[in-house]
N, C-alpha and C. Protein backbone atom coordinates (compact mmCIF):
# COMPACT_ATOMS: atom_id res chain seq x y z
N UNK A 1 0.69 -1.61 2.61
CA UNK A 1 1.35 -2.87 2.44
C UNK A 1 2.79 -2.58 2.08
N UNK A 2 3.80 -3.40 2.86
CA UNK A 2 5.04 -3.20 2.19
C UNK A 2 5.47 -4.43 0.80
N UNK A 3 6.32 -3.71 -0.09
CA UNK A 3 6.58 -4.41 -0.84
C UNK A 3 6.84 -5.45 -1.26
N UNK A 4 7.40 -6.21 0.34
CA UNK A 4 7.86 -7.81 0.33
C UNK A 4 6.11 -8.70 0.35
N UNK A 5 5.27 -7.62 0.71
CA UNK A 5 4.27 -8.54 0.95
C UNK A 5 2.88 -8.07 0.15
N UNK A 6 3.11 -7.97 -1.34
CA UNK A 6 2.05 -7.48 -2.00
C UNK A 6 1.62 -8.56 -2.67
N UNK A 7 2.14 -9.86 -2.80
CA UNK A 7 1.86 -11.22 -3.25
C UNK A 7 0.61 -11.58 -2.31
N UNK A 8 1.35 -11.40 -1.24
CA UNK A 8 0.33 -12.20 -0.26
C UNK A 8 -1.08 -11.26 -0.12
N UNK A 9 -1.26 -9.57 -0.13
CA UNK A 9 -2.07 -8.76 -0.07
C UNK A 9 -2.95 -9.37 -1.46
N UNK A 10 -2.49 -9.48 -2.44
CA UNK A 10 -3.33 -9.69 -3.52
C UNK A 10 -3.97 -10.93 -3.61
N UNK A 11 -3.33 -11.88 -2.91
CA UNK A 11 -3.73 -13.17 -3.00
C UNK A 11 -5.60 -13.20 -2.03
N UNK A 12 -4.86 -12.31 -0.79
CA UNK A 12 -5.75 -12.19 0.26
C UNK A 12 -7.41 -11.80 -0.58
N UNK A 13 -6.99 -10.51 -1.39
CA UNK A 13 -8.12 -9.59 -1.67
C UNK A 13 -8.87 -10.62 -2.99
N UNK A 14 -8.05 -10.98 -3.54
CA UNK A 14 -8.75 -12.24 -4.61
C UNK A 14 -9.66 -13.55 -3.81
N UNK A 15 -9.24 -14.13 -2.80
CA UNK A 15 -9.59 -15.15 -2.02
C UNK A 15 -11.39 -14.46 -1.21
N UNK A 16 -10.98 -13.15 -1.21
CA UNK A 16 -11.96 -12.73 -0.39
C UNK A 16 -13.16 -11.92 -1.38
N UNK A 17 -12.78 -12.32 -2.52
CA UNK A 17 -13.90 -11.69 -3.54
C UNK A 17 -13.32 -10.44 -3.86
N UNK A 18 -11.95 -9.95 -3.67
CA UNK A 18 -11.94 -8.56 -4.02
C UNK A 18 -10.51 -8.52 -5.02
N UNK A 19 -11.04 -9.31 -6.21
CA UNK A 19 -9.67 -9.13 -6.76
C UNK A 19 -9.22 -7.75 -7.45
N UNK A 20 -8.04 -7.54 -7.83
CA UNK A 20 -7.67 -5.90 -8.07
C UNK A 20 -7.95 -5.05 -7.41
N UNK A 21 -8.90 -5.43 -5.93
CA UNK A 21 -8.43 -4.40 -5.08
C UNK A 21 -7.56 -4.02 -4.76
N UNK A 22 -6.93 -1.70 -4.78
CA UNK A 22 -6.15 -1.21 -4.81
C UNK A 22 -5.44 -0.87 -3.07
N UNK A 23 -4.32 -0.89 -3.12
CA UNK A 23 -3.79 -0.61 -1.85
C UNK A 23 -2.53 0.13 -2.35
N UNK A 24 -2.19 0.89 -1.15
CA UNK A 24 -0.85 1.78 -1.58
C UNK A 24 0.50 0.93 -0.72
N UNK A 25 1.52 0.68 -1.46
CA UNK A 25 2.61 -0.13 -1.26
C UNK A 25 3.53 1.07 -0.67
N UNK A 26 4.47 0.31 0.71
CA UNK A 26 5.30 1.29 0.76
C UNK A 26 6.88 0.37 0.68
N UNK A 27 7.73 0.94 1.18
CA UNK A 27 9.21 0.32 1.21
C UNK A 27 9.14 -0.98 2.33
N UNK A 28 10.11 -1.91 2.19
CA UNK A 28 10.35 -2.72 2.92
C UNK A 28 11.65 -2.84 3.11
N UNK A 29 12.38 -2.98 4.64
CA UNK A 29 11.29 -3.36 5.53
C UNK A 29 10.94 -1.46 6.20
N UNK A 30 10.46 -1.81 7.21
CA UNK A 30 9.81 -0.55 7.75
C UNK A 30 10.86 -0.75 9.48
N UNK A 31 10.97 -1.43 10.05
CA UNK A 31 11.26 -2.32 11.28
C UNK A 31 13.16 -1.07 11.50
N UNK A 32 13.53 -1.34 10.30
CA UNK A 32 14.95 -0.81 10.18
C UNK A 32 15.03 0.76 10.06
N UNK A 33 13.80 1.12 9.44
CA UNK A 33 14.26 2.56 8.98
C UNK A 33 13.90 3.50 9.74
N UNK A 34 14.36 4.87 9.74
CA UNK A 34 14.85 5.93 10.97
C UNK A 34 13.16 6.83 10.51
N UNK A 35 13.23 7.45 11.40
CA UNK A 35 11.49 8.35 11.47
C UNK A 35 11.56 9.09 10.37
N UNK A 36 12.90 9.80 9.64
CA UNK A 36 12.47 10.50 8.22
C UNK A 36 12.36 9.59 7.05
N UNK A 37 13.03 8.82 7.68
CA UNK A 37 12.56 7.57 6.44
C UNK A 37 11.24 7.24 6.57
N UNK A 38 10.51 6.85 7.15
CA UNK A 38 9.37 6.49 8.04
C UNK A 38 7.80 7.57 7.53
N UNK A 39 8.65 8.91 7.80
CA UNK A 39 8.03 9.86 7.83
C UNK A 39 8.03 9.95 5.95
N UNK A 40 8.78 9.71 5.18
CA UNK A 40 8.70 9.79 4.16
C UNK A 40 7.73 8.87 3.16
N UNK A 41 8.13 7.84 3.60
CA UNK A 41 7.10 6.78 3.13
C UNK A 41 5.71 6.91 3.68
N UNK A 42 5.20 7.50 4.79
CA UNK A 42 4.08 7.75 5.10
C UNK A 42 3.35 8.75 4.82
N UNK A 43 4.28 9.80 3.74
CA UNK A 43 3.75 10.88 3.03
C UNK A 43 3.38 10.32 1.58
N UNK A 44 4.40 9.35 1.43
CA UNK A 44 4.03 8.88 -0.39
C UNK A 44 2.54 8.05 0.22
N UNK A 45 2.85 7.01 0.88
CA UNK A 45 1.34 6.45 1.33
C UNK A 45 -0.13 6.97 1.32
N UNK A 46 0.05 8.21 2.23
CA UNK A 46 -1.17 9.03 2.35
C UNK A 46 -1.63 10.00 0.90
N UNK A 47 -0.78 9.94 0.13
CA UNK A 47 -1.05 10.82 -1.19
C UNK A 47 -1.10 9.06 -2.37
N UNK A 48 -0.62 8.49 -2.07
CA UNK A 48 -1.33 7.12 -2.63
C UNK A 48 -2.67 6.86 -2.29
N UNK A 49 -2.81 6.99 -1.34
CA UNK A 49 -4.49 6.48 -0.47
C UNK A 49 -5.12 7.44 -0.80
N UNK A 50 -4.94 9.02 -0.80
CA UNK A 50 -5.46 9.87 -1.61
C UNK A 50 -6.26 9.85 -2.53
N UNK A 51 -5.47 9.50 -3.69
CA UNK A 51 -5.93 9.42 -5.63
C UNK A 51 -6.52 8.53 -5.14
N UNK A 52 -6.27 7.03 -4.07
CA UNK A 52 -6.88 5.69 -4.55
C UNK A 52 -8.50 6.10 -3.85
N UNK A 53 -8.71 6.91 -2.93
CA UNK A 53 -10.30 7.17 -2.65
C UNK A 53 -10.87 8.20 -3.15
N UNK A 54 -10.18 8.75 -4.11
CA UNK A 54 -10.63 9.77 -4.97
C UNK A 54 -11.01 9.69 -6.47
N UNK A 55 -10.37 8.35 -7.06
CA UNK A 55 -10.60 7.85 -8.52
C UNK A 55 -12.15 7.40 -8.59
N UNK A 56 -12.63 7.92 -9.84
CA UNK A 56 -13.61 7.46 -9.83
C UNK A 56 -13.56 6.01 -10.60
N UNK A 57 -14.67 5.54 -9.89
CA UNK A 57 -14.41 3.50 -10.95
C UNK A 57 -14.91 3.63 -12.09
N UNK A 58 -14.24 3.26 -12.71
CA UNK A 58 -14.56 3.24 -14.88
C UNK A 58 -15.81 3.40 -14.73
């Protein structure tokens, strides 16, 4: 999810029974930025999504 739209992601996952479900946020917008930019944020992403399927639930 990019940052401009984590309102609406959370709203979604609450509406759908899944509130505080975790997602990894990246920069916004995405549309403008060059492939190392791109490429960068899709490294923080994948090491976000990482920990987030690796945590164990309380």
């Amino acid at each position: 999810m990019t940052e401009a739209f984590v309102s609406a992601a959370e709203l979604m996952a609450r509406v759908l029974g899944a509130d505080g479900y975790p997602f990894a946020v990246i920069g916004h917008p995405i549309s403008s930025a060059d492939g190392a930019a791109l490429a960068a944020r899709a490294e923080r992403a994948a090491a976000d999504c990482a920990r987030l399927l690796t945590v164990a639930d309380g």
